[in-house]
C-alpha atoms as a PDB file:
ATOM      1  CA  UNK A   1       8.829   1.547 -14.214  1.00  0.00           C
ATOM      2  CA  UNK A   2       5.325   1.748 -12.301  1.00  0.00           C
ATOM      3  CA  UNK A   3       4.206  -1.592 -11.093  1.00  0.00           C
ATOM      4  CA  UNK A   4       0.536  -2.060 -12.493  1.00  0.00           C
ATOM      5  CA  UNK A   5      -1.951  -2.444  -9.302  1.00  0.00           C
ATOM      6  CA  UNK A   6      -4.041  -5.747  -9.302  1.00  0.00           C
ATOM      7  CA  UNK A   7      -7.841  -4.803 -10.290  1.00  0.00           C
ATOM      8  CA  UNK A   8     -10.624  -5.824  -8.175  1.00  0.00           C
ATOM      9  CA  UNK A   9     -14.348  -5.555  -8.471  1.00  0.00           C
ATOM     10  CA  UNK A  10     -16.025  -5.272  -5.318  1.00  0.00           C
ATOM     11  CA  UNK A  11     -20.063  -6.550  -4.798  1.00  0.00           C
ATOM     12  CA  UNK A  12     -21.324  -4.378  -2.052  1.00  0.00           C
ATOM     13  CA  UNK A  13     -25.021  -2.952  -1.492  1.00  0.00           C
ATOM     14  CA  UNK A  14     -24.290  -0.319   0.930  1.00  0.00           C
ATOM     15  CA  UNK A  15     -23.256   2.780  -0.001  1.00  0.00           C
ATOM     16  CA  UNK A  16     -21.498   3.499   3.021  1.00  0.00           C
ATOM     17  CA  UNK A  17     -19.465   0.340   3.040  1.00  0.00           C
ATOM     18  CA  UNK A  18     -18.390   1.396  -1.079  1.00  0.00           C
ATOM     19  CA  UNK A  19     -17.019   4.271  -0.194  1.00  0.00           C
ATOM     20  CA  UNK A  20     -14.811   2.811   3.098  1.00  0.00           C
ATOM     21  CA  UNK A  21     -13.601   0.026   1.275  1.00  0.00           C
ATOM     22  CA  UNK A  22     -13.013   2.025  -1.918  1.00  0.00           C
ATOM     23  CA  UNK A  23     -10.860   4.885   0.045  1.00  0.00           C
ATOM     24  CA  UNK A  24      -9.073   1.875   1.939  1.00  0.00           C
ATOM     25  CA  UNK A  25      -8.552  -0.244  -1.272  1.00  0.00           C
ATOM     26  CA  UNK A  26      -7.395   2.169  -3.507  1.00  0.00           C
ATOM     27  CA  UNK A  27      -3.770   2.364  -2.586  1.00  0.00           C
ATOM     28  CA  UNK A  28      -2.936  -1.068  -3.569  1.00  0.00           C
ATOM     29  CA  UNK A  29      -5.714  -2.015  -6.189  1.00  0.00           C
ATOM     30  CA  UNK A  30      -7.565  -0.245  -8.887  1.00  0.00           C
ATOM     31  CA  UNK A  31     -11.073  -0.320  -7.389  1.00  0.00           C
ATOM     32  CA  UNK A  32     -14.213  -0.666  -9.148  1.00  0.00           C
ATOM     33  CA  UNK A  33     -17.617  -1.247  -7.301  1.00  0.00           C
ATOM     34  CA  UNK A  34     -21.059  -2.805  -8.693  1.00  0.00           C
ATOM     35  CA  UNK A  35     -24.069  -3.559  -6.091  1.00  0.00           C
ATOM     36  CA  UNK A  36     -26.117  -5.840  -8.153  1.00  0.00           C
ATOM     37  CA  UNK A  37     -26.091  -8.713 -10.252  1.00  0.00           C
ATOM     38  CA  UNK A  38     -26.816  -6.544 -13.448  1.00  0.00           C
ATOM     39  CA  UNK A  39     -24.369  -4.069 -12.202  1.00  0.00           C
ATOM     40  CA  UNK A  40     -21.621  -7.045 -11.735  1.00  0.00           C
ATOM     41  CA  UNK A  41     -21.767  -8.403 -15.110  1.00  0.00           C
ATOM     42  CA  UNK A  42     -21.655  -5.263 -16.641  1.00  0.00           C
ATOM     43  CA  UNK A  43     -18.508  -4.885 -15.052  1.00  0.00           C
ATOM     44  CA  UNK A  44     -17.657  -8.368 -15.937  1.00  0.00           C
ATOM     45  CA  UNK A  45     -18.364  -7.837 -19.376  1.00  0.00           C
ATOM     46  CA  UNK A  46     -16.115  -4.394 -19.613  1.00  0.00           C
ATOM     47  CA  UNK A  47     -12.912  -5.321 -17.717  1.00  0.00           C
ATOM     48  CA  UNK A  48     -10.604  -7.780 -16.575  1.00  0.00           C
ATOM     49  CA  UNK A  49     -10.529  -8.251 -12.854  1.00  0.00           C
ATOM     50  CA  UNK A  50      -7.373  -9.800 -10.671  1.00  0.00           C
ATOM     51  CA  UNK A  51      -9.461 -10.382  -7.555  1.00  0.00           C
ATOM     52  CA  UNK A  52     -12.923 -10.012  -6.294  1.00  0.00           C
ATOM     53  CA  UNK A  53     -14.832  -8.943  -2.785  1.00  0.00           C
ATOM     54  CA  UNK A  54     -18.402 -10.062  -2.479  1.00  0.00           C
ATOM     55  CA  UNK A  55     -20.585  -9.225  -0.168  1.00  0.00           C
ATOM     56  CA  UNK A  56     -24.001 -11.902   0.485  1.00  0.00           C
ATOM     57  CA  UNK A  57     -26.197  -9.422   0.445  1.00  0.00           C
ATOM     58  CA  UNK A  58     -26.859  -7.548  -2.974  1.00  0.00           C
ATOM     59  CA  UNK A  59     -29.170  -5.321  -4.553  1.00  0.00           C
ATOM     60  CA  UNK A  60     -31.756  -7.234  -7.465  1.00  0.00           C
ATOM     61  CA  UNK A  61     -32.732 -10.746  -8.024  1.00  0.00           C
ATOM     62  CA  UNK A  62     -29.700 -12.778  -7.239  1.00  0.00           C
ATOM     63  CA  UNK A  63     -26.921 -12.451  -3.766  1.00  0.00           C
ATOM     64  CA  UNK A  64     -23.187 -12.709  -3.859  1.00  0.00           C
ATOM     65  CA  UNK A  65     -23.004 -16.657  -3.326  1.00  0.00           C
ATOM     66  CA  UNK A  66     -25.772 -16.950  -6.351  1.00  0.00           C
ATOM     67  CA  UNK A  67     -22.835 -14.855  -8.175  1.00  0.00           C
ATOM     68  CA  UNK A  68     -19.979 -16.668  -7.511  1.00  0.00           C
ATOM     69  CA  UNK A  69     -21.195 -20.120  -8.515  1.00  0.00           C
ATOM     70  CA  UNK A  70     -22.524 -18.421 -11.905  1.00  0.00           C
ATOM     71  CA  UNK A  71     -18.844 -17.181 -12.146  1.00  0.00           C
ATOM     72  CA  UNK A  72     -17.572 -20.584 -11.072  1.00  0.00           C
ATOM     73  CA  UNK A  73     -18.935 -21.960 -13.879  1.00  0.00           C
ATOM     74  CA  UNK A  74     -17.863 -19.508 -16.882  1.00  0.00           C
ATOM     75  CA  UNK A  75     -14.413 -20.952 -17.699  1.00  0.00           C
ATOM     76  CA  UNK A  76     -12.995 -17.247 -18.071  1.00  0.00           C
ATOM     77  CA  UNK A  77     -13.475 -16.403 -14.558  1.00  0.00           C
ATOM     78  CA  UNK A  78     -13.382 -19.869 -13.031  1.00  0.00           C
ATOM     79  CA  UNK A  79      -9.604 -18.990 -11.764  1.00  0.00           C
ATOM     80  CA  UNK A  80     -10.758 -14.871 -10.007  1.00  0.00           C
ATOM     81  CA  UNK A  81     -10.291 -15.608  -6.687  1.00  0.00           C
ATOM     82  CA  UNK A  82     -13.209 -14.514  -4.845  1.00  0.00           C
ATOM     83  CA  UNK A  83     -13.102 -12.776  -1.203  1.00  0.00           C
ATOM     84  CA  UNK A  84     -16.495 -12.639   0.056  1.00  0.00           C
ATOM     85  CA  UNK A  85     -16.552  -9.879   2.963  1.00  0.00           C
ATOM     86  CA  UNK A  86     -20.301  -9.981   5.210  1.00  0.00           C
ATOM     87  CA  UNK A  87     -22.130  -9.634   7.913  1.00  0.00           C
ATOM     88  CA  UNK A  88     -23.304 -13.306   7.798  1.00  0.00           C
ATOM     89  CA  UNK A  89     -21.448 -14.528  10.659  1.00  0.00           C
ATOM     90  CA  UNK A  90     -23.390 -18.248  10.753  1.00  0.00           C
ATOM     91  CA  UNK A  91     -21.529 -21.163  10.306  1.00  0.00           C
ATOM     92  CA  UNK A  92     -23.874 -22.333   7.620  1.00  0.00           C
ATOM     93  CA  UNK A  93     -23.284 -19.113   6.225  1.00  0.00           C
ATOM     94  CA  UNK A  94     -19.854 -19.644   5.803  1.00  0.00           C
ATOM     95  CA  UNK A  95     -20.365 -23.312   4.733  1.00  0.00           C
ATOM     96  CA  UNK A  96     -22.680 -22.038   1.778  1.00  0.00           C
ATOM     97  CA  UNK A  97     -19.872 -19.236   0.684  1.00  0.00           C
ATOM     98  CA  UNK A  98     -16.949 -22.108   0.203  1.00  0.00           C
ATOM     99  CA  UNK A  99     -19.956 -24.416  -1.378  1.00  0.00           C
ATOM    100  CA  UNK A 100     -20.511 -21.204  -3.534  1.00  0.00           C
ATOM    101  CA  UNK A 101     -16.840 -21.233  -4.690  1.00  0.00           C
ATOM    102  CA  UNK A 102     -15.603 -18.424  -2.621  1.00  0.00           C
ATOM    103  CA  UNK A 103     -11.805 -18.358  -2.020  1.00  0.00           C
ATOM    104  CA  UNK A 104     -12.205 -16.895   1.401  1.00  0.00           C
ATOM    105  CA  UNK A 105     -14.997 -16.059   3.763  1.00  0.00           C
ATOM    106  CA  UNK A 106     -14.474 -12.974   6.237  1.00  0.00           C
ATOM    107  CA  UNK A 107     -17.203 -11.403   8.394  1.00  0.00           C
ATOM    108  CA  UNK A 108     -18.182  -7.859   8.945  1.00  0.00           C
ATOM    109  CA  UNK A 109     -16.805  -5.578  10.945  1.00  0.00           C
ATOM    110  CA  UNK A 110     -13.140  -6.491   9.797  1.00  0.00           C
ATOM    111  CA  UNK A 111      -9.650  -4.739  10.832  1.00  0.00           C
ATOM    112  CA  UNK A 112      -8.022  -3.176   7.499  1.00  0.00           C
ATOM    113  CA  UNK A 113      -4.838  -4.347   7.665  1.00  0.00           C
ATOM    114  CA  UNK A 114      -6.158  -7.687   8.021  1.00  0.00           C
ATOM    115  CA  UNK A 115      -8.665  -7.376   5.209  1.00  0.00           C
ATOM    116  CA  UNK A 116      -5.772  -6.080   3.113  1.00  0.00           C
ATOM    117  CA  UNK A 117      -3.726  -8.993   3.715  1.00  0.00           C
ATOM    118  CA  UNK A 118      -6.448 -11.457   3.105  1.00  0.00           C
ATOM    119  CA  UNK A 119      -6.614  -9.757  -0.749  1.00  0.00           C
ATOM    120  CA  UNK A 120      -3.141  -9.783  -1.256  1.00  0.00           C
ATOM    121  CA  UNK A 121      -2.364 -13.445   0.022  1.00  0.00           C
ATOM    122  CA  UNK A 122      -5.125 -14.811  -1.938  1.00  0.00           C
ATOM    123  CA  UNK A 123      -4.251 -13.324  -5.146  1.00  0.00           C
ATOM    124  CA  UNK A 124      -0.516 -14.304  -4.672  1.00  0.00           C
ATOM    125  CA  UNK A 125      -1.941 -17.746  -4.023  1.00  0.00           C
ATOM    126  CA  UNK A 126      -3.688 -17.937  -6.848  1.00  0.00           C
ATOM    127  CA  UNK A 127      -1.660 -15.969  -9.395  1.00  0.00           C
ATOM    128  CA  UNK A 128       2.228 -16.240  -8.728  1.00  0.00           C
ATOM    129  CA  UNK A 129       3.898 -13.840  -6.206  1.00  0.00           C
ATOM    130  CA  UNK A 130       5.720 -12.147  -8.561  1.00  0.00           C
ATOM    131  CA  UNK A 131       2.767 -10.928 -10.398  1.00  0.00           C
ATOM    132  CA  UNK A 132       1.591  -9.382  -6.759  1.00  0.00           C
ATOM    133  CA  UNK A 133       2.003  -5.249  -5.628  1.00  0.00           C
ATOM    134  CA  UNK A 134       2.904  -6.146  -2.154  1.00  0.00           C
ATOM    135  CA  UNK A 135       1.375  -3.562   0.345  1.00  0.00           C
ATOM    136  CA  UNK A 136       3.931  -1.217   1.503  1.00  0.00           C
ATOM    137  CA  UNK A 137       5.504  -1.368   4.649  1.00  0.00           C
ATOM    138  CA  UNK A 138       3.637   0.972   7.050  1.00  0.00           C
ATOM    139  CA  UNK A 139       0.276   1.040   5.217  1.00  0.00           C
END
């Protein structure tokens, strides 16, 4: 019997940094990728997500912390835990990502192995460990 990979959404602007985290992801989570606010609720709106890494910085009207207190407030995604993942390294930034609702706040440039820890603690946090695909050993 396969074990189902977690789903997770990730909110990232730059192209570049889609298709890293997308190749890097993509062993232990079925990836899909949005870089705007209309862009993230259509995704929203079509799937179920286990998990989800936002980036600050987004294409449109509204950023990734405007995002997650929207999502904070919808009591269908109140429980996604989010990961936000950017390059705003303040400590006010990082004040106004937990204010926002995020789970966890990492800065840009991260190590993978510790980025795909991050992910899979949270959601085993948050969901149960047996629900979790535990990264493989050697990945």
């Amino acid at each position: 019997m396969e074990i189902k990979k977690p789903r997770i959404l990730i909110a990232e602007d730059d192209f570049e940094n889609q298709k890293f985290l997308q190749l890097l992801l993509k062993r232990e989570f079925e990836v899909e990728i949005c870089d705007s606010e209309i862009s993230f609720y259509q995704h929203l709106n079509n799937s179920k997500f286990d998990i989800i890494l936002m980036d600050i910085s987004l294409r449109g009207g509204k950023n990734g912390l405007e995002l997650t207190k929207e999502l904070r407030s919808f009591p269908e995604y109140k429980q996604i835990p989010v990961v936000c993942l950017t390059a705003h390294a303040f400590k006010k930034d990082k004040i106004n990502a937990l204010d926002a609702g995020v789970d966890v706040f990492l800065t840009k440039p991260i190590e993978n192995k510790v980025l795909l820890f991050t992910l899979t603690e949270t959601l085993s946090k948050k969901r149960g460990a047996s629900e979790i695909n535990y990264l493989h050993s050697g990945s």
